[in-house]
Protein backbone atom coordinates (compact mmCIF):
# COMPACT_ATOMS: atom_id res chain seq x y z
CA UNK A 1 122.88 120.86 54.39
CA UNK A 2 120.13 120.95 56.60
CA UNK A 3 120.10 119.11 60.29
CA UNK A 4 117.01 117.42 61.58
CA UNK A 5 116.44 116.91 65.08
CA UNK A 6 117.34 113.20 65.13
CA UNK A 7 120.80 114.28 64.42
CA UNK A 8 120.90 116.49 67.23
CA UNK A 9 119.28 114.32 69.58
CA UNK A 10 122.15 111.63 68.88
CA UNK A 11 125.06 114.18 69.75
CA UNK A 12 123.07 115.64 72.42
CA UNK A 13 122.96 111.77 73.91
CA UNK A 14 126.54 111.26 73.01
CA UNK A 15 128.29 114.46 73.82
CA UNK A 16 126.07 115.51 76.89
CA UNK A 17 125.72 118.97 75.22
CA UNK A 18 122.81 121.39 74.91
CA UNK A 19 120.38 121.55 71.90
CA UNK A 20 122.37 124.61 70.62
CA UNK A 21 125.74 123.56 70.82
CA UNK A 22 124.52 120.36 69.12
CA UNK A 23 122.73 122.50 66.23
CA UNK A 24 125.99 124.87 65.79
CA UNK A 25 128.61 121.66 65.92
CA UNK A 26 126.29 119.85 63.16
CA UNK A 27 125.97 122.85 61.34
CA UNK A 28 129.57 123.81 61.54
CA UNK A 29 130.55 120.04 59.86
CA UNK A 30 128.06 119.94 57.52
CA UNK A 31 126.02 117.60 59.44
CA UNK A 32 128.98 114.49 60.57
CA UNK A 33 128.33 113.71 63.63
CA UNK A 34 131.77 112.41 64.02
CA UNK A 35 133.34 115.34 63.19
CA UNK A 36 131.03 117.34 65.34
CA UNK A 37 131.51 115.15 68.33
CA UNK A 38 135.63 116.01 67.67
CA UNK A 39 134.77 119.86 67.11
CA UNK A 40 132.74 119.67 70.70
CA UNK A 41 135.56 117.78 72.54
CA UNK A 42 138.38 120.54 70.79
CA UNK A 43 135.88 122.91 72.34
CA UNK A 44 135.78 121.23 75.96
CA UNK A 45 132.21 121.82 75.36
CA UNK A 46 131.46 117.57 75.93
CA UNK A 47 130.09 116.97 79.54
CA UNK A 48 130.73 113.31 81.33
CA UNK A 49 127.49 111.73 82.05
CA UNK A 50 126.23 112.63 85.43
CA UNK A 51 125.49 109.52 87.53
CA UNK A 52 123.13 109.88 90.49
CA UNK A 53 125.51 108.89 93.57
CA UNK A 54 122.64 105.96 93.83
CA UNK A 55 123.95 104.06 91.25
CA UNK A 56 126.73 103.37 92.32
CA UNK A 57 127.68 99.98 93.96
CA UNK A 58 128.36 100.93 97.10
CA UNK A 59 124.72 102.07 97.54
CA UNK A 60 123.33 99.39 95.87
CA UNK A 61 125.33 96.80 97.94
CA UNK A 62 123.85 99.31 101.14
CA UNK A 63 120.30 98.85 99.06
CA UNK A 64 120.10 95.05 99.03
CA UNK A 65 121.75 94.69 102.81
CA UNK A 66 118.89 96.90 104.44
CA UNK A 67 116.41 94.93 102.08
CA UNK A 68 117.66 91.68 102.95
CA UNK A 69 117.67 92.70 107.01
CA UNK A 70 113.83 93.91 106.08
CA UNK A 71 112.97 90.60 105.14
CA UNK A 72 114.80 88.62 108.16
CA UNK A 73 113.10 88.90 111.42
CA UNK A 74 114.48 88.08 114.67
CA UNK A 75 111.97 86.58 117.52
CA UNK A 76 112.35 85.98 120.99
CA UNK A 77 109.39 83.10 122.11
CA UNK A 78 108.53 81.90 125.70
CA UNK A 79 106.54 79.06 125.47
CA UNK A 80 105.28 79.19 121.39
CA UNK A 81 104.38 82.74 122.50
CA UNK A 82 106.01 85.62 120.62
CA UNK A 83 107.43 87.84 123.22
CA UNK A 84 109.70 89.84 120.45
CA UNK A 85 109.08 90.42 116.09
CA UNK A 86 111.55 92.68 114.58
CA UNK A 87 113.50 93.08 111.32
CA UNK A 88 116.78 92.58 111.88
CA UNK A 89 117.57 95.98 110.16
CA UNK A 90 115.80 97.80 113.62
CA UNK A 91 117.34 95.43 115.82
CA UNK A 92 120.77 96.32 114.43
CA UNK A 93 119.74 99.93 114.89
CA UNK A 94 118.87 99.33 118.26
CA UNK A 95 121.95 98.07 119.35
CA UNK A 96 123.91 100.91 117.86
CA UNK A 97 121.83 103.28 119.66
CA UNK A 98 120.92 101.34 123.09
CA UNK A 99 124.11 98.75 123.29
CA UNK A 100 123.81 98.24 126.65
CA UNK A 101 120.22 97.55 127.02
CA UNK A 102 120.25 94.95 124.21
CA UNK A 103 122.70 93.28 125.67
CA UNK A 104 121.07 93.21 129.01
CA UNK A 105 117.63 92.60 127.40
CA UNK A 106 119.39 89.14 125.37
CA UNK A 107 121.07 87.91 128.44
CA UNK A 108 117.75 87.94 130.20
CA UNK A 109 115.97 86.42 127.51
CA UNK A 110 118.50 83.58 127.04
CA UNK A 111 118.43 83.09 131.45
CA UNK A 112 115.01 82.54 131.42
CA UNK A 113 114.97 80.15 128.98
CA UNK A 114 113.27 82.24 125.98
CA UNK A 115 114.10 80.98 122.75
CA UNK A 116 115.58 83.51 119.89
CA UNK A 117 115.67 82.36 116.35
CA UNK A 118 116.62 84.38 113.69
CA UNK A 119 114.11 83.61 110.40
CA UNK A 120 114.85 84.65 107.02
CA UNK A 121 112.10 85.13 104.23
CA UNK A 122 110.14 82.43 103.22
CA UNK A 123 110.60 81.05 106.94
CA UNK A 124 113.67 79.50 106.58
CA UNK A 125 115.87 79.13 109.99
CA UNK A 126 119.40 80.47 109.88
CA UNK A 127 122.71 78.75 110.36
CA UNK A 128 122.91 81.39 113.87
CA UNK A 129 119.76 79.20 115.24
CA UNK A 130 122.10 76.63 115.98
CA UNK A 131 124.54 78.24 118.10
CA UNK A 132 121.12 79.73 120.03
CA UNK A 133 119.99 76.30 120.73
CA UNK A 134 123.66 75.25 122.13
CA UNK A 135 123.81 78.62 124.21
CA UNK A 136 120.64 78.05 125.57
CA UNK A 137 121.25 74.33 126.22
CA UNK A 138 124.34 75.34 128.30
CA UNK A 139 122.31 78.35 129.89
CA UNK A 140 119.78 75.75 131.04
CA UNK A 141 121.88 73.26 132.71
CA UNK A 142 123.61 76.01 134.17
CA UNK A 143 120.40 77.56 136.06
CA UNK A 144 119.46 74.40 136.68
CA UNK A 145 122.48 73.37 138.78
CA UNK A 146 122.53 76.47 140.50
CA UNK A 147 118.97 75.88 141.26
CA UNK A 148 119.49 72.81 142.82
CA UNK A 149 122.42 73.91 144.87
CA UNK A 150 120.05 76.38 146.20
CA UNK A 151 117.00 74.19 147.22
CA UNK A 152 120.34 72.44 149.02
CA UNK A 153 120.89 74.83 151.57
């Protein structure tokens, strides 16, 4: 019986197994793939496929998060002018790294009466604009009264 490379190439794809060990199995069963695939796994010779740790779903759930947080910006206006233009993936990297400062740096923006929208792709607004607009609503009456009380005194 002879053994042509298509039959090898099957139980190398099926068994994991190298072109030799394929050849000797086929050869060693007259050619039946099934009962080569049996005389490899007697053997211990069959390898599980190797997946690349990138396939799995962890890292692609990791993959479409960063991708998505690419494509959504954050910006901080004053007046239609764009003080701030980030991703949202760097801004959340900012605030791991520089907490403090971020905070500082929103409660500033929000005090003097900068507007922050979050914008996702294709320019749509997110559901977090609103509670922005009611923060900075409050903020505003809030400065306000404590700007009259000032001119007051």
């Amino acid at each position: 019986m002879s053994i042509n490379l298509d039959q090898i190439d099957e139980l190398r794809k099926r068994a994991n197994v190298s072109y030799e060990d394929a050849k000797n199995a086929l050869e060693q069963n007259e050619g039946n793939l099934i009962e080569s695939l049996i005389y490899l796994e007697k053997q211990n010779k069959i390898k599980p496929d190797e997946k690349p740790c990138n396939d799995s779903t962890f890292f692609k759930k990791v993959k479409i998060l960063i991708k998505t947080g690419n494509e959504t910006k954050i910006l901080i206006k004053k007046n239609d002018n764009v003080v701030l233009n980030i991703c949202i993936t760097l801004a959340v990297i900012l605030t791991i790294v520089a907490a403090p400062i971020v905070i500082v740096g929103l409660l500033l923006a929000i005090i003097t009466n900068h507007k922050i929208r979050i914008v996702k792709k294709n320019n749509e607004n997110s559901e977090a604009n609103k509670i922005f607009d009611k923060v900075s609503i409050i903020v505003n009456k809030v400065t306000k009264k404590i700007k009259e009380e000032t001119k007051t005194e």
